[in-house]
Protein backbone atom coordinates (compact mmCIF):
# COMPACT_ATOMS: atom_id res chain seq x y z
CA UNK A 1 13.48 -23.76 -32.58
CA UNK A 2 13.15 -27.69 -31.93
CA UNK A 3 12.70 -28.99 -28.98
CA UNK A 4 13.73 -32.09 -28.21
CA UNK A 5 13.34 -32.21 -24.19
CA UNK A 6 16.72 -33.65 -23.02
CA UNK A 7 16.96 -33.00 -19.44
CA UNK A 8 17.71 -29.31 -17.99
CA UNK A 9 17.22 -28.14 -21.90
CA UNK A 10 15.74 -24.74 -22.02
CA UNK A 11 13.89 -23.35 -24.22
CA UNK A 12 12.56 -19.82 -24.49
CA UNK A 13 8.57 -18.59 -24.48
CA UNK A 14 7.77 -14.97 -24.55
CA UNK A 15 3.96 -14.11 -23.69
CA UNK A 16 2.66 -11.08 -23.27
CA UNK A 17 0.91 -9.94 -19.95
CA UNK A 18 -2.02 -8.76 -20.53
CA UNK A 19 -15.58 -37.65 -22.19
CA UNK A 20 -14.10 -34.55 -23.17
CA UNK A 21 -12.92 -33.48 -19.28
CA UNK A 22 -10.57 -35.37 -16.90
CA UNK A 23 -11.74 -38.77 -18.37
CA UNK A 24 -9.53 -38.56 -21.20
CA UNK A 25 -6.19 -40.14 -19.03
CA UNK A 26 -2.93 -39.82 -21.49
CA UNK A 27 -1.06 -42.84 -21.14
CA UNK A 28 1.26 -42.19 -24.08
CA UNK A 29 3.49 -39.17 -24.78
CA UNK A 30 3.02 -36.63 -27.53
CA UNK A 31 4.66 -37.63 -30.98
CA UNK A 32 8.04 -35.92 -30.07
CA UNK A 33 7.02 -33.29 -27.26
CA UNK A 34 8.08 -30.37 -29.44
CA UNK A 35 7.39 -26.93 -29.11
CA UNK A 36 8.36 -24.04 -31.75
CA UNK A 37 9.07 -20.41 -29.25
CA UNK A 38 8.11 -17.06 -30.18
CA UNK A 39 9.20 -14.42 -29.06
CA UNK A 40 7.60 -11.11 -28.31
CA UNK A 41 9.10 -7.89 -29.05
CA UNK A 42 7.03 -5.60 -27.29
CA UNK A 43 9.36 -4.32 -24.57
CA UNK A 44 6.76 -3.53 -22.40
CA UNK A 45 5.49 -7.35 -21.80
CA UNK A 46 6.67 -9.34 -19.32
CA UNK A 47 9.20 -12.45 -20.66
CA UNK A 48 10.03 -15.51 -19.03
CA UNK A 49 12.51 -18.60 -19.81
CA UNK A 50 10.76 -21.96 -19.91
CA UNK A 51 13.45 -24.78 -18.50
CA UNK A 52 12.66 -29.01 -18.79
CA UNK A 53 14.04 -29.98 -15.21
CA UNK A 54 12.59 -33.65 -15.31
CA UNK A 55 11.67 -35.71 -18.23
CA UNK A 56 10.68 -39.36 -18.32
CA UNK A 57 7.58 -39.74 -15.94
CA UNK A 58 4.55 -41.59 -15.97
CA UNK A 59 1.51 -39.75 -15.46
CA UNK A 60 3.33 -36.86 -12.93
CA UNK A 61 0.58 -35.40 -10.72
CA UNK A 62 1.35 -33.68 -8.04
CA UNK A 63 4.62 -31.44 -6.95
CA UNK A 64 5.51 -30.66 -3.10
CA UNK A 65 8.91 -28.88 -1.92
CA UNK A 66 10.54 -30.52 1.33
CA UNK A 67 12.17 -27.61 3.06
CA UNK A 68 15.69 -29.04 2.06
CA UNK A 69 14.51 -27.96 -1.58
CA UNK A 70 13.93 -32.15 -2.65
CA UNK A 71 11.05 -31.80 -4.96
CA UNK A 72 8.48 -34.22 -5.01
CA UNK A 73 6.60 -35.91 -7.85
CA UNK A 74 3.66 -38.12 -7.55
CA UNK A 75 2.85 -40.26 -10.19
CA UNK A 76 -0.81 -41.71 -10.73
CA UNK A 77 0.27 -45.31 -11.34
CA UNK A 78 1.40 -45.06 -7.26
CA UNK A 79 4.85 -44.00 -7.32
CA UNK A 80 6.50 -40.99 -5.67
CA UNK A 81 9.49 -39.94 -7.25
CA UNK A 82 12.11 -37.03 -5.85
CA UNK A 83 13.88 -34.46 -7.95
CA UNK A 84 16.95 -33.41 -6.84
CA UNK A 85 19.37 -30.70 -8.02
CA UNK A 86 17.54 -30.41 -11.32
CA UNK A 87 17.69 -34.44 -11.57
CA UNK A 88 14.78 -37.13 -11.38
CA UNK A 89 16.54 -40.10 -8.76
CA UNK A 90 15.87 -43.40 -9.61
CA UNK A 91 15.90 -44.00 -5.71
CA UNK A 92 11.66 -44.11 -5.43
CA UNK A 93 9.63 -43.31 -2.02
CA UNK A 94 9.18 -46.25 -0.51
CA UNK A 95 5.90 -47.22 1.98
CA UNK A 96 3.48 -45.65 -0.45
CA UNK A 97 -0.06 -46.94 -0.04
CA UNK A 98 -1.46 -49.24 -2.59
CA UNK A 99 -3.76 -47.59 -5.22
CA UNK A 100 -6.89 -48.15 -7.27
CA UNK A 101 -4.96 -47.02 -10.54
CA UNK A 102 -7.98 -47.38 -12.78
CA UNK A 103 -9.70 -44.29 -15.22
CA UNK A 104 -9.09 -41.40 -12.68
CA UNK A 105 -8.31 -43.26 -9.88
CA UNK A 106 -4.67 -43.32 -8.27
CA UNK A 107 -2.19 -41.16 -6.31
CA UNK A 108 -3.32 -37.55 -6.72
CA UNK A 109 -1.44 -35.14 -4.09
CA UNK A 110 1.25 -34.99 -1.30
CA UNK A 111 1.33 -31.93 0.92
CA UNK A 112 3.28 -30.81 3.75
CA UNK A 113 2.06 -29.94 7.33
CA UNK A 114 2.42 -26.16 7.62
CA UNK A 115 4.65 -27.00 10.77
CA UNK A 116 6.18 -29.68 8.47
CA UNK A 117 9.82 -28.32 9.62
CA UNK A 118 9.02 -28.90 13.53
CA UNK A 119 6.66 -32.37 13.21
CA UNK A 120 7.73 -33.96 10.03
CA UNK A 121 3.94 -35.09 8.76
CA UNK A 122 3.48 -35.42 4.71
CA UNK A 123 -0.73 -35.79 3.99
CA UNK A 124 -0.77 -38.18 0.78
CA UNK A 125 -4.42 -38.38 -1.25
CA UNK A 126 -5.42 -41.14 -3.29
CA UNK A 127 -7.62 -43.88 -4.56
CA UNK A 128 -8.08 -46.67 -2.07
CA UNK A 129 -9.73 -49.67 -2.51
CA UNK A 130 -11.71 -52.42 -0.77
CA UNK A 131 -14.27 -55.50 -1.42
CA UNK A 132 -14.36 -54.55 -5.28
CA UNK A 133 -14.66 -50.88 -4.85
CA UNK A 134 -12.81 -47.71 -4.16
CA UNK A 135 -12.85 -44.16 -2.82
CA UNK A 136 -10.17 -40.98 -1.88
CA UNK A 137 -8.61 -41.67 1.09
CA UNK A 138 -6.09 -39.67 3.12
CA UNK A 139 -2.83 -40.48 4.97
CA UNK A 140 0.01 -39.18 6.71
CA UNK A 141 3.41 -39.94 7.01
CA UNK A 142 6.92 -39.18 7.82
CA UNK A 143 9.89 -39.05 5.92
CA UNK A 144 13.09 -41.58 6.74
CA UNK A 145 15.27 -40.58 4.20
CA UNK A 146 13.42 -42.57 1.29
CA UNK A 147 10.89 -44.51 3.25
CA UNK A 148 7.54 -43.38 4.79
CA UNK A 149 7.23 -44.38 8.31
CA UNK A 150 4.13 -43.40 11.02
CA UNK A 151 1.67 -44.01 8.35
CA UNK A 152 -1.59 -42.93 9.44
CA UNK A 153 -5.04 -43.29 7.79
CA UNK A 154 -6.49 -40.11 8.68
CA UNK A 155 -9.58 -39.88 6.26
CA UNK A 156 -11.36 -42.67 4.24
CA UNK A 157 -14.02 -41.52 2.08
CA UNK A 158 -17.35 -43.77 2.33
CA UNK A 159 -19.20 -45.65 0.71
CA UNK A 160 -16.40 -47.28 -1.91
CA UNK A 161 -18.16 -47.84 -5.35
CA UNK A 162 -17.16 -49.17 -8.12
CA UNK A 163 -15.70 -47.15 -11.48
CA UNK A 164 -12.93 -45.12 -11.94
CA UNK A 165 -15.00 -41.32 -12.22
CA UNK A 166 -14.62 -38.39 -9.89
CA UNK A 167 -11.97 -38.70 -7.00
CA UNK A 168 -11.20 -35.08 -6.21
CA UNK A 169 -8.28 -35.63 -3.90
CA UNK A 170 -6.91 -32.42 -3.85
CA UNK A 171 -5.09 -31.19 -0.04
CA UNK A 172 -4.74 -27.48 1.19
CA UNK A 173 -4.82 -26.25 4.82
CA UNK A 174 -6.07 -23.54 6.18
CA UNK A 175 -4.50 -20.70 8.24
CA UNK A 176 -6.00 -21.67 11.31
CA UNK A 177 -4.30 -25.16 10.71
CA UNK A 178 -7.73 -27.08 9.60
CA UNK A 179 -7.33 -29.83 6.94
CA UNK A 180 -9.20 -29.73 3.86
CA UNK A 181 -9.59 -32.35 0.84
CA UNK A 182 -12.00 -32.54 -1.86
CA UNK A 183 -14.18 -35.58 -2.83
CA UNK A 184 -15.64 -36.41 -5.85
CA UNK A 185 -19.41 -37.62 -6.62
CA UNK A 186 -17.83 -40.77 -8.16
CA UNK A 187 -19.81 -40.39 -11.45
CA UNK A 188 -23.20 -40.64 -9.62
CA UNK A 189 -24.48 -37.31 -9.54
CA UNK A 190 -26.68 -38.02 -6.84
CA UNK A 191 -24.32 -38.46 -4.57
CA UNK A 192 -23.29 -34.54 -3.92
CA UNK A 193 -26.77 -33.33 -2.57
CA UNK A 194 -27.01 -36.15 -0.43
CA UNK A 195 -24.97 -35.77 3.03
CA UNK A 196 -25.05 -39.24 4.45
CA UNK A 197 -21.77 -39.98 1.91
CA UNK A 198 -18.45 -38.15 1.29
CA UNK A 199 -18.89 -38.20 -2.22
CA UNK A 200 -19.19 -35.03 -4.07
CA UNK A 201 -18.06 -32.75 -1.12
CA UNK A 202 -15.63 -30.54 0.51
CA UNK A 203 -14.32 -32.46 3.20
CA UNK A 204 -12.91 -30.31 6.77
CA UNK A 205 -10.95 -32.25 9.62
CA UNK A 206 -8.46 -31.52 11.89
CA UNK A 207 -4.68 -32.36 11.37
CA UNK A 208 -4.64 -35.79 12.85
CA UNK A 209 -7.85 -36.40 11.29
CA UNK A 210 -10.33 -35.65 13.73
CA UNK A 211 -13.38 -33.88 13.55
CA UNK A 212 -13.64 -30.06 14.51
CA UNK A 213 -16.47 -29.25 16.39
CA UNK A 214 -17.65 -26.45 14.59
CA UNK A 215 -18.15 -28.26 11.33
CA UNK A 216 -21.56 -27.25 10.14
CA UNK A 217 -22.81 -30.98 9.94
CA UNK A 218 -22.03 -32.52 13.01
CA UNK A 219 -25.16 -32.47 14.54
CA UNK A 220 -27.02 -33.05 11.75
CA UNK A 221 -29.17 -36.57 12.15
CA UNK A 222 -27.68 -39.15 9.94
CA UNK A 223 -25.28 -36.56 8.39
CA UNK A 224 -21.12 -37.40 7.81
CA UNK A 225 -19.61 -35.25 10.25
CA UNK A 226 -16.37 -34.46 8.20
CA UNK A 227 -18.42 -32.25 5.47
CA UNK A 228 -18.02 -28.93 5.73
CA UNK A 229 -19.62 -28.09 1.64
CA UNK A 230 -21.61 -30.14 -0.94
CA UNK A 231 -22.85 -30.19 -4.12
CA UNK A 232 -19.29 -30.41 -5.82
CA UNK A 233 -18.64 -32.43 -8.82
CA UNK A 234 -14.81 -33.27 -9.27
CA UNK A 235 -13.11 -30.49 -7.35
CA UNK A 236 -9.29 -31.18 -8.74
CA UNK A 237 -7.55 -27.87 -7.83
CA UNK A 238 -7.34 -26.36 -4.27
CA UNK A 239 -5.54 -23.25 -3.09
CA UNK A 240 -5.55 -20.65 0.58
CA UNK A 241 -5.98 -16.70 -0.99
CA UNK A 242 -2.52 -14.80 0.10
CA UNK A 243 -4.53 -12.35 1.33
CA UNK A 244 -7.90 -13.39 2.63
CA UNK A 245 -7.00 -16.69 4.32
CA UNK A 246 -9.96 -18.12 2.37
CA UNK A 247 -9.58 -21.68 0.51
CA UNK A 248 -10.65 -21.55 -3.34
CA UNK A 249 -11.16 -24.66 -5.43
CA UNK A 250 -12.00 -25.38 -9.16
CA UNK A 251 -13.78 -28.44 -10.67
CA UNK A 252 -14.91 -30.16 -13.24
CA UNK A 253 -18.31 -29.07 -14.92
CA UNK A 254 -19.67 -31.57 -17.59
CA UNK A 255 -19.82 -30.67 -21.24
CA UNK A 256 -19.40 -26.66 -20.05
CA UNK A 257 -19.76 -25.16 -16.68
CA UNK A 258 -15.84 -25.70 -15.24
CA UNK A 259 -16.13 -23.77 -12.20
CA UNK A 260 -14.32 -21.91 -9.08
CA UNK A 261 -15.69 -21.58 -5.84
CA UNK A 262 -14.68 -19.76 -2.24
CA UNK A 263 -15.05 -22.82 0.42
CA UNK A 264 -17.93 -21.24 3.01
CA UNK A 265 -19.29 -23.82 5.76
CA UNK A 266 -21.93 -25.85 5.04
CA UNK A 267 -22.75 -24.05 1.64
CA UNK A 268 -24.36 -25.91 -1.56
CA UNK A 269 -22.51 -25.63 -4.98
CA UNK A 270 -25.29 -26.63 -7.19
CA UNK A 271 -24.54 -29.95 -8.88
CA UNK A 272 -26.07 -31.89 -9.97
CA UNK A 273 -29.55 -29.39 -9.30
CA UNK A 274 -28.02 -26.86 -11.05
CA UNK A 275 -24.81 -26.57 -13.78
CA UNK A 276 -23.47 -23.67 -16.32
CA UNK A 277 -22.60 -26.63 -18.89
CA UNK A 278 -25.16 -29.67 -20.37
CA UNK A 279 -24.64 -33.33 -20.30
CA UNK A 280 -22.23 -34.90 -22.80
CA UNK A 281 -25.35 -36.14 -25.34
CA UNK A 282 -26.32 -32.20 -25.38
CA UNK A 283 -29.40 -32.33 -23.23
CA UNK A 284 -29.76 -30.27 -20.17
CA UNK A 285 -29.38 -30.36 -16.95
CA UNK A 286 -30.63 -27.35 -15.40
CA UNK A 287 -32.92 -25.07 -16.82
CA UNK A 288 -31.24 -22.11 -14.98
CA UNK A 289 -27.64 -21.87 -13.77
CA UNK A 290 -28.84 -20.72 -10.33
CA UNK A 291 -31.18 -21.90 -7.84
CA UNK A 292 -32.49 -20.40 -4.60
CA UNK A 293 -30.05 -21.50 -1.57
CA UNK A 294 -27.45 -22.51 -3.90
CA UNK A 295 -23.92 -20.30 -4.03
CA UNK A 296 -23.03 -19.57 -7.87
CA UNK A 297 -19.51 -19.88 -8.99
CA UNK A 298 -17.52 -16.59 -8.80
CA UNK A 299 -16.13 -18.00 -12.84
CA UNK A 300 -16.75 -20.82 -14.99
CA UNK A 301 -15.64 -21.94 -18.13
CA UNK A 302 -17.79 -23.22 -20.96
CA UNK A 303 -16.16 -24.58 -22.98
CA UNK A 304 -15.44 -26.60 -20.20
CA UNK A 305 -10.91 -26.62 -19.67
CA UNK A 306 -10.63 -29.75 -17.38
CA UNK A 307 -9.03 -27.50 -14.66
CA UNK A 308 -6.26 -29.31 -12.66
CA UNK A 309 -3.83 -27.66 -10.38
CA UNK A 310 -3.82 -24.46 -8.91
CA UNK A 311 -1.90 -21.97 -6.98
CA UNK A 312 -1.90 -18.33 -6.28
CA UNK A 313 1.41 -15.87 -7.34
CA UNK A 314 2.88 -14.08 -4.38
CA UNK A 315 6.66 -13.96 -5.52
CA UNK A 316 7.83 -10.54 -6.06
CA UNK A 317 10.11 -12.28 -9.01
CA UNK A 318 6.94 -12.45 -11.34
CA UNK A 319 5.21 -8.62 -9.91
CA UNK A 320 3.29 -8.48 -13.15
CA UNK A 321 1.49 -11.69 -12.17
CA UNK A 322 1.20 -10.81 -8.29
CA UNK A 323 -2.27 -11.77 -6.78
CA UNK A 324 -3.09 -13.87 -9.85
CA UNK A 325 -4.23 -17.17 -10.11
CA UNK A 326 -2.21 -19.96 -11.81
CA UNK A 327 -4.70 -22.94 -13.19
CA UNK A 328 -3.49 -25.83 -15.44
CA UNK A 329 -6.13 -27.21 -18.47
CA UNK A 330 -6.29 -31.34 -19.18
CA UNK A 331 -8.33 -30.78 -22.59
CA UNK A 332 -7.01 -27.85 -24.34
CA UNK A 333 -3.26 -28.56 -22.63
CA UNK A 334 -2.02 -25.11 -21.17
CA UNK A 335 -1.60 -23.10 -18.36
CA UNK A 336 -4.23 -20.29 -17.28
CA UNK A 337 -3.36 -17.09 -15.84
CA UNK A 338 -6.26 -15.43 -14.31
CA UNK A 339 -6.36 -11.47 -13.45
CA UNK A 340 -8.48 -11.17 -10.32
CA UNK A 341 -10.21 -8.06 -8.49
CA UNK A 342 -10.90 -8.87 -5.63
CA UNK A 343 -13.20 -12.20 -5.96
CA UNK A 344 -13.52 -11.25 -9.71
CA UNK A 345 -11.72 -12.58 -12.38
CA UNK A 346 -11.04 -9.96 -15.39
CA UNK A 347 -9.03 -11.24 -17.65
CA UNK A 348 -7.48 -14.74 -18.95
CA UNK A 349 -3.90 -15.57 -20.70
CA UNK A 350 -2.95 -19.24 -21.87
CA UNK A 351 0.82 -19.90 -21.44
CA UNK A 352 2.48 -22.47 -22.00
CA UNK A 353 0.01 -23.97 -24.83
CA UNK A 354 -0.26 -27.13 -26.49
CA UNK A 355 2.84 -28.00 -24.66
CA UNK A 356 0.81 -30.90 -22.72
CA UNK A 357 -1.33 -32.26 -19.97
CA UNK A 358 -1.52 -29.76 -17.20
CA UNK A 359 -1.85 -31.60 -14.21
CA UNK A 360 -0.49 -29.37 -11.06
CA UNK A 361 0.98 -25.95 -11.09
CA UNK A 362 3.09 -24.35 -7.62
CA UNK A 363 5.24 -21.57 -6.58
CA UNK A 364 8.65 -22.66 -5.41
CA UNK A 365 10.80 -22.04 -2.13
CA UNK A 366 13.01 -19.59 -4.82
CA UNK A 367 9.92 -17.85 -6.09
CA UNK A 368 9.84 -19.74 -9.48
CA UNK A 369 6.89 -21.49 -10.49
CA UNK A 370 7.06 -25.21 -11.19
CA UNK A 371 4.58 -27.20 -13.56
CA UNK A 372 3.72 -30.85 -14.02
CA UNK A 373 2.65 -31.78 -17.45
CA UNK A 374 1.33 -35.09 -18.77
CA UNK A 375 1.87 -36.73 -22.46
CA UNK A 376 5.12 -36.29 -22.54
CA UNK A 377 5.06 -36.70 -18.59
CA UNK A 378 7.66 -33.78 -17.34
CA UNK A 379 8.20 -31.31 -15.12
CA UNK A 380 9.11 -27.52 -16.20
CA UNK A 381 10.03 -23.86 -14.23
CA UNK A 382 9.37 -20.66 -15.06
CA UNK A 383 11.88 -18.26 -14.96
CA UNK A 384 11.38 -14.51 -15.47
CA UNK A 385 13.65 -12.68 -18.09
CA UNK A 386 14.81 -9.40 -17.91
CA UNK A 387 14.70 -7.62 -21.20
């Protein structure tokens, strides 16, 4: 079966249940965005409908639900755009901040306050820029119909540098109501074991951007208060466990050594000491994986994925996926389901592949699950099928 991608066209998957990372941005859709189904006639495995809900976008990022169901769409270039009743608006969001749209840099994510329905404040990441360089910065906003109003800089990583390697920028708070966002080392390695710079770090604040006091760095002599974890390369996909409360992330390894990692205070991941993968020429960069005092991943990839996007499945609509963990792939352009027990993953699936870009992956208000997808630049729900 052909498809062609007009908007709301569905077409029907059946899967069964059971530098060569980030750098490479896609600025130009696929030849034709086609996809041939199959179909799997194992009554036993679990089915679901693929349906094309937005088509047309440039470099879609991020997806957030306001509570009146509007779905919003970040794109890289600086835009955010609104889908509405299964339609993309022309109308745009106005009052965006200007962005360093350059390699990786841009507009990454847009979350909502978890009291978003009683205080109205949207947290927006991206790529800010000043005297020649650039670094993530955070702010936050309300919505006025299509404008942003109350902008606030709440976060501004430090020191800007020039290049357009290793942003991070992904959002997620906790359930205590803490604030955290993830910084990239900025494509100098160095950076992420040093702690008087954001870069290459797990970054903790407050809601209106001010410091807890039981950060583990604050009193730390010439230490950046706002760190809470370092050692991170290009931490791109951030989500809070259902269950545990805890905040996982995933990020970029080099050639090999993709990673995820449970957020602990004041915890070292490794890079650039240590590292599952090598550098891009083939040499290494670690003899061992591990190191004394350093936290290993609880999985990694190698070959390396180019994780972006992530989000756990609670829905009861997809109970053979409950409890898993949803992670999109730049470089081999599908969607990962991950089997977990307990802080172990067991198994992998790829959906959804060769379909595109994977850029963010989230569970819907209705229980669905919504994907971004770059090259051709759309946005798609899955729907589960009853045999």
């Amino acid at each position: 079966m052909k498809l062609m991608y007009p908007l709301i066209l569905a077409f029907f998957l059946f899967y069964s249940c059971g530098s060569p990372e980030e750098e490479m941005i896609a600025e130009q859709p696929d030849e034709d965005g086609s996809m041939t189904g199959k179909e799997n006639t194992d009554p036993a495995k679990f089915s679901f409908r693929v349906d094309t809900i937005a088509t047309g976008l440039l470099n879609p990022w991020a997806l957030a639900f306001l509570p009146n169901e509007d779905l919003l769409v970040t794109e890289r270039a600086g835009q955010i755009r609104v889908i509405r009743d299964n339609k993309l608006l022309e109308t745009k969001i106005s009052g965006v901040p200007g962005v360093y749209a350059n390699g990786q840099g841009g507009l990454f994510e847009v979350i909502l306050h978890p009291d978003y329905s009683t205080n109205g404040w949207l947290y927006i990441s991206y790529s800010a820029t000043r005297n020649g360089g650039s670094n993530t910065a955070v702010i936050r906003a309300k919505l006025d119909g299509f404008d942003l109003v109350e902008r606030e800089v709440i976060f501004q990583a430090l020191p800007f540098l020039s290049g357009g390697q290793h942003f991070g920028g992904s959002m997620e708070f906790d359930q205590n109501g803490n604030f955290y966002l993830s910084v990239g080392e900025r494509g100098r390695r160095d950076n992420a074991q040093t702690l008087d710079n954001h870069a290459g770090k797990i970054i903790r604040l407050n809601a209106d951007g001010s410091i807890p006091a039981d950060n583990p760095f604050v009193d730390k002599n010439r230490a950046r208060p706002e760190i809470y974890t370092y050692g991170n390369r290009n931490p791109q996909g951030m989500a809070r466990h259902p269950d545990t409360g805890e905040i996982w992330t995933h990020e970029h390894g080099p050639m090999g050594g993709d990673e995820i990692n449970i957020v602990k205070p004041g915890v070292n991941y490794g890079w650039p000491v240590v590292s599952y993968g090598d550098n891009y020429d083939g040499s290494t960069i670690s003899e061992k994986p591990t190191a004394e005092g350093i936290i290993d991943p609880l999985h990694y990839w190698d070959p390396s994925i180019a994780p972006c996007g992530m989000t756990f499945v609670t829905s009861d609509l997809f109970s053979p996926w409950k409890g898993n963990l949803l992670v999109g792939s730049l470089k081999f352009r599908y969607l990962a389901r991950l089997e977990l027990n307990g802080n172990e993953v067991t198994s992998e699936e790829k959906l959804l592949e060769g379909l595109g870009r994977v850029r963010s992956v989230i569970e819907g208000p209705d229980g669905l699950i919504y994907v971004s997808v770059e090259s051709p630049g759309m946005v798609l729900r899955l729907t589960p099928v009853s045999d």
